[in-house]
N, C-alpha and C. Protein backbone atom coordinates (compact mmCIF):
# COMPACT_ATOMS: atom_id res chain seq x y z
N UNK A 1 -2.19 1.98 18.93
CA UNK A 1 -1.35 0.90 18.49
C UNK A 1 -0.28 0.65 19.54
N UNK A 2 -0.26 -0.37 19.48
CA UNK A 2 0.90 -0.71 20.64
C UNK A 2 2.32 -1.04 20.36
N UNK A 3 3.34 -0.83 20.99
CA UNK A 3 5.06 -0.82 20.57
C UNK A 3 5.50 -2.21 20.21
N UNK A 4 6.17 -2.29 19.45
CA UNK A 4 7.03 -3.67 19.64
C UNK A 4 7.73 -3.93 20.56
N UNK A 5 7.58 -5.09 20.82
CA UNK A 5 8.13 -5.86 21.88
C UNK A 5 9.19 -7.29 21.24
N UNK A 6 10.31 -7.04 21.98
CA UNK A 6 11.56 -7.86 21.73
C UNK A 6 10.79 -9.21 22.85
N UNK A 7 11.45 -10.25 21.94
CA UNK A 7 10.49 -11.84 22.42
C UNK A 7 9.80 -12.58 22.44
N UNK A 8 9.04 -13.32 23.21
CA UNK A 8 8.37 -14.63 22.84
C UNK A 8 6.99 -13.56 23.03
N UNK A 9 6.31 -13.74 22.09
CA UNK A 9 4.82 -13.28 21.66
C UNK A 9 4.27 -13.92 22.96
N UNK A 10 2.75 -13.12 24.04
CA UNK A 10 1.95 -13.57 24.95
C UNK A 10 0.89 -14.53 24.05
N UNK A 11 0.42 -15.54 24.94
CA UNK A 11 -0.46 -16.40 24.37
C UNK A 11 -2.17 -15.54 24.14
N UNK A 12 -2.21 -14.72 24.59
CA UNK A 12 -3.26 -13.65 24.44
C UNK A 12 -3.06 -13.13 22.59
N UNK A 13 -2.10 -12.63 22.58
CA UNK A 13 -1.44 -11.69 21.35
C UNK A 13 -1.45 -13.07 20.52
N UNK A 14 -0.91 -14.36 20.50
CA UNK A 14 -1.29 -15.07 19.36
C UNK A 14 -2.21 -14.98 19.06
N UNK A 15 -3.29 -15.40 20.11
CA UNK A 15 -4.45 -15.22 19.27
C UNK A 15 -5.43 -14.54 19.00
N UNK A 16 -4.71 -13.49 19.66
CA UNK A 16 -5.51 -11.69 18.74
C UNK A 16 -4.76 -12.02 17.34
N UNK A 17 -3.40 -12.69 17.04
CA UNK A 17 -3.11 -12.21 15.69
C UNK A 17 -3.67 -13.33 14.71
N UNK A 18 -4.08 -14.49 15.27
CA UNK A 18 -4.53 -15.95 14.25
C UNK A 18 -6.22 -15.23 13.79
N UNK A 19 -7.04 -14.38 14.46
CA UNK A 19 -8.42 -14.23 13.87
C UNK A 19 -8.41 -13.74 12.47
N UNK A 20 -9.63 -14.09 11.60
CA UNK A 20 -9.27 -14.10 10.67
C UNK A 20 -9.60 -12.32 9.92
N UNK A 21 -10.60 -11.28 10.81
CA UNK A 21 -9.95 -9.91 10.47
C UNK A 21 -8.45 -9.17 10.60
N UNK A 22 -7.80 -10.44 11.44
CA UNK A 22 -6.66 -9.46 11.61
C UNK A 22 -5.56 -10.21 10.73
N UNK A 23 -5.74 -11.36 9.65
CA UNK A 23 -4.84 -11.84 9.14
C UNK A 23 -5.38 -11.43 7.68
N UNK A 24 -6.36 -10.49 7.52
CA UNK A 24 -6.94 -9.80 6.35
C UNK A 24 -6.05 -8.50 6.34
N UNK A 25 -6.34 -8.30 7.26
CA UNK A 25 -5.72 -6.83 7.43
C UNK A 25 -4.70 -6.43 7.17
N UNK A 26 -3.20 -7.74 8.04
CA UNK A 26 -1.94 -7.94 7.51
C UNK A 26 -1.64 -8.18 6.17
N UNK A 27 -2.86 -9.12 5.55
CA UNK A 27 -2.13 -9.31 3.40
C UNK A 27 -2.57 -8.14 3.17
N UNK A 28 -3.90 -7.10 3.25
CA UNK A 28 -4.18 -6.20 2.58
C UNK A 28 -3.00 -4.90 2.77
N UNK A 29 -2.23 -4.88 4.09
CA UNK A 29 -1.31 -4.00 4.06
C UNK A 29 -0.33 -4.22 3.51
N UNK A 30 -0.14 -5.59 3.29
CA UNK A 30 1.23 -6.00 2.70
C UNK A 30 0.69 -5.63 0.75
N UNK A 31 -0.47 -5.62 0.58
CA UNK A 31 -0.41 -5.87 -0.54
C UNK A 31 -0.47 -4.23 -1.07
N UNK A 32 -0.45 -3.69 -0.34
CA UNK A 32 -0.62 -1.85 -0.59
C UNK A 32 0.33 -1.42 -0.32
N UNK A 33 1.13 -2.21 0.03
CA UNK A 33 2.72 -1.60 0.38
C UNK A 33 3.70 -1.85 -1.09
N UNK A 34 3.38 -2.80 -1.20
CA UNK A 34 3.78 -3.67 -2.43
C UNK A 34 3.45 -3.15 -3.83
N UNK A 35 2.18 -2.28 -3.53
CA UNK A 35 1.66 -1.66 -4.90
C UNK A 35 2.28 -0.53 -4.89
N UNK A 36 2.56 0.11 -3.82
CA UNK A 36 3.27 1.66 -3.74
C UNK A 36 4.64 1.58 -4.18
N UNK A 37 5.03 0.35 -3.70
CA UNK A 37 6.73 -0.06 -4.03
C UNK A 37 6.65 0.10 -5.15
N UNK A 38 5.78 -0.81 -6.15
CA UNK A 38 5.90 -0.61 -7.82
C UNK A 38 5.48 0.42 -8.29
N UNK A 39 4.51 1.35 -8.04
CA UNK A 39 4.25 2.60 -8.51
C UNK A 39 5.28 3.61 -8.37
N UNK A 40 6.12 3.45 -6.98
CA UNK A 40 7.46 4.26 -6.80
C UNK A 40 8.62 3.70 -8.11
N UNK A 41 8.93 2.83 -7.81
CA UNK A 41 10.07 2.10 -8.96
C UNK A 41 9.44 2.50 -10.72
N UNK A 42 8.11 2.40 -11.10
CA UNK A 42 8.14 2.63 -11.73
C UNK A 42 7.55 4.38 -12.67
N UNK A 43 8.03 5.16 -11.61
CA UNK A 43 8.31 6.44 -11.84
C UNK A 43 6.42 7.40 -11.77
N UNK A 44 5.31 6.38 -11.02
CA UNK A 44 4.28 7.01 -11.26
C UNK A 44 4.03 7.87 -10.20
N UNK A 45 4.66 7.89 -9.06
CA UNK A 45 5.15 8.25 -7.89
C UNK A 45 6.22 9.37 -8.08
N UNK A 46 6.61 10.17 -8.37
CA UNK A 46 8.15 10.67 -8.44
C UNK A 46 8.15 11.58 -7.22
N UNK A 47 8.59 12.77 -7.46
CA UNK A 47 8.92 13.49 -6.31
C UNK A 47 7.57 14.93 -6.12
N UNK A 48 6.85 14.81 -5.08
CA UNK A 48 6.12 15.68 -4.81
C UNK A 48 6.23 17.07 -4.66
N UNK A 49 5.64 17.81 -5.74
CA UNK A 49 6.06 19.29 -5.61
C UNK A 49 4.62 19.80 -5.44
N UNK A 50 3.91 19.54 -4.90
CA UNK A 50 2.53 19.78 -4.52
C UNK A 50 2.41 20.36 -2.86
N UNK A 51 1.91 21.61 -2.64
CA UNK A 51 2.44 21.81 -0.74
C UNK A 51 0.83 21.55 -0.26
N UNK A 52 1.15 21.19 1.42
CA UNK A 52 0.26 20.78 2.46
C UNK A 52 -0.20 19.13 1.70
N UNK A 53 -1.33 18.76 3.02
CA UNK A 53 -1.83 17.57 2.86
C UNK A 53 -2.81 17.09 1.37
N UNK A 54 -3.50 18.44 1.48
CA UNK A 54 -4.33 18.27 0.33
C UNK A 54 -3.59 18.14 -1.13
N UNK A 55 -2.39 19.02 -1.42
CA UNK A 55 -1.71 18.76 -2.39
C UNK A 55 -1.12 17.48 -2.29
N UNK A 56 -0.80 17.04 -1.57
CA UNK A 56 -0.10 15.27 -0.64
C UNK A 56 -0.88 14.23 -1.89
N UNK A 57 -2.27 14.57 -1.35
CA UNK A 57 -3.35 13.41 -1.62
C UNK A 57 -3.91 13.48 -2.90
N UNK A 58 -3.99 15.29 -3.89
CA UNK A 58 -4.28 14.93 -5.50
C UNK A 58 -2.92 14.46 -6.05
N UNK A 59 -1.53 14.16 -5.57
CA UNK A 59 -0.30 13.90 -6.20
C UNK A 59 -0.16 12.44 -6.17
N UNK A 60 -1.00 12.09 -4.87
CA UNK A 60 -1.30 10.29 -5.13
C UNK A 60 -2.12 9.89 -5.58
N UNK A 61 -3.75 10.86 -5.90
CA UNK A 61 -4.61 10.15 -6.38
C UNK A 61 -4.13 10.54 -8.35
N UNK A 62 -3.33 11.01 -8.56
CA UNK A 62 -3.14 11.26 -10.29
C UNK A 62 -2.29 9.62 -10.19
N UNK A 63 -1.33 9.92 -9.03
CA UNK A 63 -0.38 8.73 -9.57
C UNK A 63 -1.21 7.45 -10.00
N UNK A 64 -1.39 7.31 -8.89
CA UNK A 64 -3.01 5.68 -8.95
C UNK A 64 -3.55 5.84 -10.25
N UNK A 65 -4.32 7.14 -10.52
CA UNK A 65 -4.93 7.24 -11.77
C UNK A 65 -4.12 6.49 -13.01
N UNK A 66 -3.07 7.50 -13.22
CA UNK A 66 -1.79 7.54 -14.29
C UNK A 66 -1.60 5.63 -14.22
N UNK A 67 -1.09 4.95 -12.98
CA UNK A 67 -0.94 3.89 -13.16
C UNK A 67 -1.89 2.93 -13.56
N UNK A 68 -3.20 2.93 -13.42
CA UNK A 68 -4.60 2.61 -13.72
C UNK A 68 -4.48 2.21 -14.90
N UNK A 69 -4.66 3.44 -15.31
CA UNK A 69 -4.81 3.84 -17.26
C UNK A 69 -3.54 2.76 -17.86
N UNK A 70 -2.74 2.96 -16.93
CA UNK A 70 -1.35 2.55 -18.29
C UNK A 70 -1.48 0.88 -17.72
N UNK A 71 -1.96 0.05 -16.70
CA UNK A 71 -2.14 -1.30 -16.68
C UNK A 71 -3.78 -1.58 -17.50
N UNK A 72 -4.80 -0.49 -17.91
CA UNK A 72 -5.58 -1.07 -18.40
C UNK A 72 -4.87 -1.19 -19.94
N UNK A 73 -4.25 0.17 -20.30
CA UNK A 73 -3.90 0.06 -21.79
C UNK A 73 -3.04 -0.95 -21.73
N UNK A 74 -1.93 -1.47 -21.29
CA UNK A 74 -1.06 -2.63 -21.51
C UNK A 74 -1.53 -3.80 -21.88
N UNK A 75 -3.07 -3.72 -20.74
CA UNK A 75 -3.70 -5.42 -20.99
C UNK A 75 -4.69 -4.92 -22.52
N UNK A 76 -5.18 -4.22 -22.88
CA UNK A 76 -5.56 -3.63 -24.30
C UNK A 76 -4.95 -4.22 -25.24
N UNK A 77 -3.55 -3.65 -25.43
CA UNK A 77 -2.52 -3.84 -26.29
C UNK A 77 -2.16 -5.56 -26.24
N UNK A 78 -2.14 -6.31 -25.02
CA UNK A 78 -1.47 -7.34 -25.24
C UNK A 78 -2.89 -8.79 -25.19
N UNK A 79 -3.78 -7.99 -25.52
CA UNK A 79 -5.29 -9.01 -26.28
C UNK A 79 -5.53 -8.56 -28.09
């Protein structure tokens, strides 16, 4: 990956960034950033007491889970 750069974007780099895998790529990160934001705020995320990577990754895959379940039951409840 390459550094940011302060200034006028190269005409090369526009249009590495206008193709349309790489303007997929940008909403899908934005939109996974955005989901973590709400899973943090809304407490499915809390504070990791799980050690190393592997504990890292079952403490996010419960959260996902946990949040899963409680947006399927919500839409349940509100049909």
């Amino acid at each position: 990956m390459l550094a940011q750069r302060a200034g006028k974007k190269s005409a090369e780099r526009e249009e590495h960034e206008r193709q349309r895998w790489f303007k997929r790529a940008r909403r899908f990160r934005a939109g996974i950033e955005g989901r973590i934001s709400v899973m943090k705020r809304r407490e499915y995320l809390g504070r990791c007491r799980d050690r190393g990577e592997e504990g890292f990754g079952r403490w996010v895959g419960w959260g996902v889970l946990t949040a899963n379940l409680d947006t399927i039951a919500q839409t349940l409840v509100a049909r």
